[in-house]
C-alpha atoms as a PDB file:
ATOM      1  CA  UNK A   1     105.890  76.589 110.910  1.00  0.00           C
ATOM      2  CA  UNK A   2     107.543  78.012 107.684  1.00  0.00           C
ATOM      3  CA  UNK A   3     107.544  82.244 107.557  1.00  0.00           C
ATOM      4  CA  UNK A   4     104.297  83.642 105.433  1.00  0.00           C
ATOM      5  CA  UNK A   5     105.482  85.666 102.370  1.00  0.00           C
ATOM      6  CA  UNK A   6     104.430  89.246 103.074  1.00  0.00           C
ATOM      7  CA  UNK A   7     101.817  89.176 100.281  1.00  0.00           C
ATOM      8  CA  UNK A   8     100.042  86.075 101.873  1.00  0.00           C
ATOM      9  CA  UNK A   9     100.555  87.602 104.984  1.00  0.00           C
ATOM     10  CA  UNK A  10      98.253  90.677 104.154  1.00  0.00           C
ATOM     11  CA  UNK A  11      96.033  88.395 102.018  1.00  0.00           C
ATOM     12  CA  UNK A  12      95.255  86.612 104.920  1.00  0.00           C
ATOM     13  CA  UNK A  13      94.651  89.735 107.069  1.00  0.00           C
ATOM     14  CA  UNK A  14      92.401  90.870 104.797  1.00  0.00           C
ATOM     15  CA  UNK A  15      90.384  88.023 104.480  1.00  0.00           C
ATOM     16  CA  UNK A  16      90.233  87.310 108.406  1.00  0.00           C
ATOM     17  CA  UNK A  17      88.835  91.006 108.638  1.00  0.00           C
ATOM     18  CA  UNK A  18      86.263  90.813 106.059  1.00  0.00           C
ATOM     19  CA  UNK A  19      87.903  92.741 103.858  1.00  0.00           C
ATOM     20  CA  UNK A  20      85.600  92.704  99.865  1.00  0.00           C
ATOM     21  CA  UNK A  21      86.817  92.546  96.407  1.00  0.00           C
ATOM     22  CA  UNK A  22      90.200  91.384  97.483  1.00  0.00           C
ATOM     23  CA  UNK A  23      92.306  91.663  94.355  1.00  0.00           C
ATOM     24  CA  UNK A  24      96.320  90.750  94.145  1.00  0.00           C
ATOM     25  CA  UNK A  25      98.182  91.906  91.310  1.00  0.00           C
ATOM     26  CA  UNK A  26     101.701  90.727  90.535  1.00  0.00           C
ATOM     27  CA  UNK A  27     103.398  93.843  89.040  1.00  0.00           C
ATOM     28  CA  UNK A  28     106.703  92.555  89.465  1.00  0.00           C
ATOM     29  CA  UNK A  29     107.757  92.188  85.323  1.00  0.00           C
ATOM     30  CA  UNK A  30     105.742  96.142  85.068  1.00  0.00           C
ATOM     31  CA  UNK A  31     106.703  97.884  87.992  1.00  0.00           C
ATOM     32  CA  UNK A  32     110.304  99.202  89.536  1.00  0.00           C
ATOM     33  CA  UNK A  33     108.605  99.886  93.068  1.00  0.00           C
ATOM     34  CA  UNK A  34     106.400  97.099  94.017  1.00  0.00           C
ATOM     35  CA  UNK A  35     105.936  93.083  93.231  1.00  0.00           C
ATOM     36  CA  UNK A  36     102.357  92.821  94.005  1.00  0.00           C
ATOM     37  CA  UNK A  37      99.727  95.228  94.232  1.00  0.00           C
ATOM     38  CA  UNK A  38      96.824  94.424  96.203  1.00  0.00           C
ATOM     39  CA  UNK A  39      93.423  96.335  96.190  1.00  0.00           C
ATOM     40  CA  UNK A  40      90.309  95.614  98.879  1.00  0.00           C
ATOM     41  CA  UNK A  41      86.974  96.781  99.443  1.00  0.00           C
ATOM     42  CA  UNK A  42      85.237  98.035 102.746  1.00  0.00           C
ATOM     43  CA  UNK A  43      81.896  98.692 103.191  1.00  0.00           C
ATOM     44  CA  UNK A  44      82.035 101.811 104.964  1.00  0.00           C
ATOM     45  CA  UNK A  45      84.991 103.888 106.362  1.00  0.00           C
ATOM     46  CA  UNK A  46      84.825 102.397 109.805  1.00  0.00           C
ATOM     47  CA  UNK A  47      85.306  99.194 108.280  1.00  0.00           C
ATOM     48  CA  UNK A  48      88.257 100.569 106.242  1.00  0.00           C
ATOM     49  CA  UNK A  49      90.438 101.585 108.923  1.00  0.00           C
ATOM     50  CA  UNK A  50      89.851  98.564 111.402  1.00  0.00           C
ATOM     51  CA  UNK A  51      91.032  96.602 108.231  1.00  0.00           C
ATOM     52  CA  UNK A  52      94.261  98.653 107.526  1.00  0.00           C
ATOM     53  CA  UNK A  53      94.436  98.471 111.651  1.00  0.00           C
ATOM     54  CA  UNK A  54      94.975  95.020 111.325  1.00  0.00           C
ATOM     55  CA  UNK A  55      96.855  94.607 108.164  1.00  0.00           C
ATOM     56  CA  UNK A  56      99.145  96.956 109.439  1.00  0.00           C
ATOM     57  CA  UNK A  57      99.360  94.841 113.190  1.00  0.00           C
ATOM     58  CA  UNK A  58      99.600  91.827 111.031  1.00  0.00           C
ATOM     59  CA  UNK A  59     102.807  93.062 109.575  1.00  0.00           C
ATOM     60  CA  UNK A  60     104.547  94.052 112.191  1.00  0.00           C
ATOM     61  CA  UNK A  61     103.332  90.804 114.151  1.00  0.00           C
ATOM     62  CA  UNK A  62     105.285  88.824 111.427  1.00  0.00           C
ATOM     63  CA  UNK A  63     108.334  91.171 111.367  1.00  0.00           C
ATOM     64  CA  UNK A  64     107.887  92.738 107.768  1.00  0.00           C
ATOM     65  CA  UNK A  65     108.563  96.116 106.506  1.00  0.00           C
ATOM     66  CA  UNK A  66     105.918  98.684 106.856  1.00  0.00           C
ATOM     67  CA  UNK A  67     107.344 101.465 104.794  1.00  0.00           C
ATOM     68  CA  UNK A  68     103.975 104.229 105.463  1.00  0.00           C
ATOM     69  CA  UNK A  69     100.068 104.715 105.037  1.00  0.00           C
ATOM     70  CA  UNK A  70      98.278 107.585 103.301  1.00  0.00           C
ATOM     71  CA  UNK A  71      95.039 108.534 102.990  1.00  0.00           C
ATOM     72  CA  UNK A  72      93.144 107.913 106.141  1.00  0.00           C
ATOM     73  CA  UNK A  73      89.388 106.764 106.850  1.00  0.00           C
ATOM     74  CA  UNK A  74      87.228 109.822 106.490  1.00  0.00           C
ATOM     75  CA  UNK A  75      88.666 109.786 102.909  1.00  0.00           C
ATOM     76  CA  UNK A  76      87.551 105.918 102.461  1.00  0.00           C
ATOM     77  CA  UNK A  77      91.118 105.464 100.587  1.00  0.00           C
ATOM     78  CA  UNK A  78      93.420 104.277 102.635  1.00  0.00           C
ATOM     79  CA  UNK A  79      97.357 102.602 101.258  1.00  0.00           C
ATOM     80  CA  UNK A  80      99.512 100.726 102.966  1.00  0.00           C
ATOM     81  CA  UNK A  81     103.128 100.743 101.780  1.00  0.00           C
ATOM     82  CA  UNK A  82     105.333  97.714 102.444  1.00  0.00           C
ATOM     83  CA  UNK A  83     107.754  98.037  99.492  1.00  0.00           C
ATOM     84  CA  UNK A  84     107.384  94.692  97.546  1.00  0.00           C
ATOM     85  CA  UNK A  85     103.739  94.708  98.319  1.00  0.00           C
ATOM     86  CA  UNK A  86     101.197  98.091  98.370  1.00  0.00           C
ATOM     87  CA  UNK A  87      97.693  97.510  99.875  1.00  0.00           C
ATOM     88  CA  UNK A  88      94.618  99.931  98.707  1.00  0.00           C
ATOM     89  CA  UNK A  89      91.290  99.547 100.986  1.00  0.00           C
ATOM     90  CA  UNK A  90      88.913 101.934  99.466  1.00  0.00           C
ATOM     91  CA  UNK A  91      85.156 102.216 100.489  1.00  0.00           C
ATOM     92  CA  UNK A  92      83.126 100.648  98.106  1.00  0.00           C
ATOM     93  CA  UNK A  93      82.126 103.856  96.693  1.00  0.00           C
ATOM     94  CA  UNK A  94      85.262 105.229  96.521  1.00  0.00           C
ATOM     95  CA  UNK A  95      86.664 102.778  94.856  1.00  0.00           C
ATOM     96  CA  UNK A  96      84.719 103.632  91.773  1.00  0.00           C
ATOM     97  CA  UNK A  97      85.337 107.416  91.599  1.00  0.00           C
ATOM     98  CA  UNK A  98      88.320 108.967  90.547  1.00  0.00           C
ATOM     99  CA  UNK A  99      90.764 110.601  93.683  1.00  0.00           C
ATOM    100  CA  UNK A 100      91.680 114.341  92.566  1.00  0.00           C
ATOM    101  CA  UNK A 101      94.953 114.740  91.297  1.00  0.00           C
ATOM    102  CA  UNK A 102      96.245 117.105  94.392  1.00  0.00           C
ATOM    103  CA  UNK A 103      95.342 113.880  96.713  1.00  0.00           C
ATOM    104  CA  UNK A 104      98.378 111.301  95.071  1.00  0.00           C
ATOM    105  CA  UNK A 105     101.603 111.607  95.709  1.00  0.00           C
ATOM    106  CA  UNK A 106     104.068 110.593  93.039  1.00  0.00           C
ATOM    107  CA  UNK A 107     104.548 107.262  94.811  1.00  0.00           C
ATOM    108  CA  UNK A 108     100.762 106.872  94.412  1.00  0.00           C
ATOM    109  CA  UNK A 109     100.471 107.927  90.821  1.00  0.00           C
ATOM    110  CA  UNK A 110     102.797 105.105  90.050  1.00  0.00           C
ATOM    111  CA  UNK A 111     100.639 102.405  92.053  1.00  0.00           C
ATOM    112  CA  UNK A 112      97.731 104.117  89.576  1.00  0.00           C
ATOM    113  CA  UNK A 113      99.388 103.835  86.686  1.00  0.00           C
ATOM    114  CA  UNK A 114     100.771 100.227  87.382  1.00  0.00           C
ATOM    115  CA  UNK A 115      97.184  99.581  88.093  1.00  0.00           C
ATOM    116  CA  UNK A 116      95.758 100.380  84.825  1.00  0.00           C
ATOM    117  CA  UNK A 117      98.561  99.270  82.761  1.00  0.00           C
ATOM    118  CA  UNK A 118      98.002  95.695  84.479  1.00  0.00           C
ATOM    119  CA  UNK A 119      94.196  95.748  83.642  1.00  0.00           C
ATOM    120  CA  UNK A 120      94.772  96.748  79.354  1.00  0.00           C
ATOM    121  CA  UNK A 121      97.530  93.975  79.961  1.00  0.00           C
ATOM    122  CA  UNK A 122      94.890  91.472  80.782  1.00  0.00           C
END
């Protein structure tokens, strides 16, 4: 069986654990740190960190790079760094408010920024 690319391979992970809203970017022609950007829903922060549980097992499972996390699951934000590939799970409410500006690290502004840059793109 031919090696998944690490995009597909958290793509899949995501949808095997129900993950909602599943968005992948491809950044790569934008963005010096990352080729795809991929952004999920959960519907509650329980749900959020069993779903970066498994992305993250996924990853290692297939012998990828798993560069960090932040955030964590009381926050309902929760990014998974892989290099080439960033994953966001927010709660479904947090994904439509605004994190404070002491919460992102410079790393983290960039995913941001690549984020809306990609949307007034489209």
């Amino acid at each position: 069986m031919p090696k998944l690319e690490l995009k597909n391979i958290c793509l899949l992970a995501l949808e095997e654990n129900k993950a909602e809203d599943v968005l992948a970017l491809d950044v790569n022609n934008i963005s010096t740190f990352a080729d795809s950007i991929i952004i999920a829903s959960a519907n509650s922060n329980r749900h959020a960190k069993s779903i970066s549980e498994k992305v993250i097992e996924s990853i290692k499972r297939n012998k990828e790079t798993l560069l960090g996390t932040e955030g964590h699951s009381e926050s309902g934000w929760i990014l998974i760094d892989c290099g080439n590939v960033v994953i966001n799970i927010m709660k479904e409410f947090e994904s439509q408010k605004r994190p404070s500006e002491a919460s992102l690290t410079p790393r983290l502004w960039d995913t941001m920024y690549s984020m809306v840059k990609v949307r007034i793109i489209l």
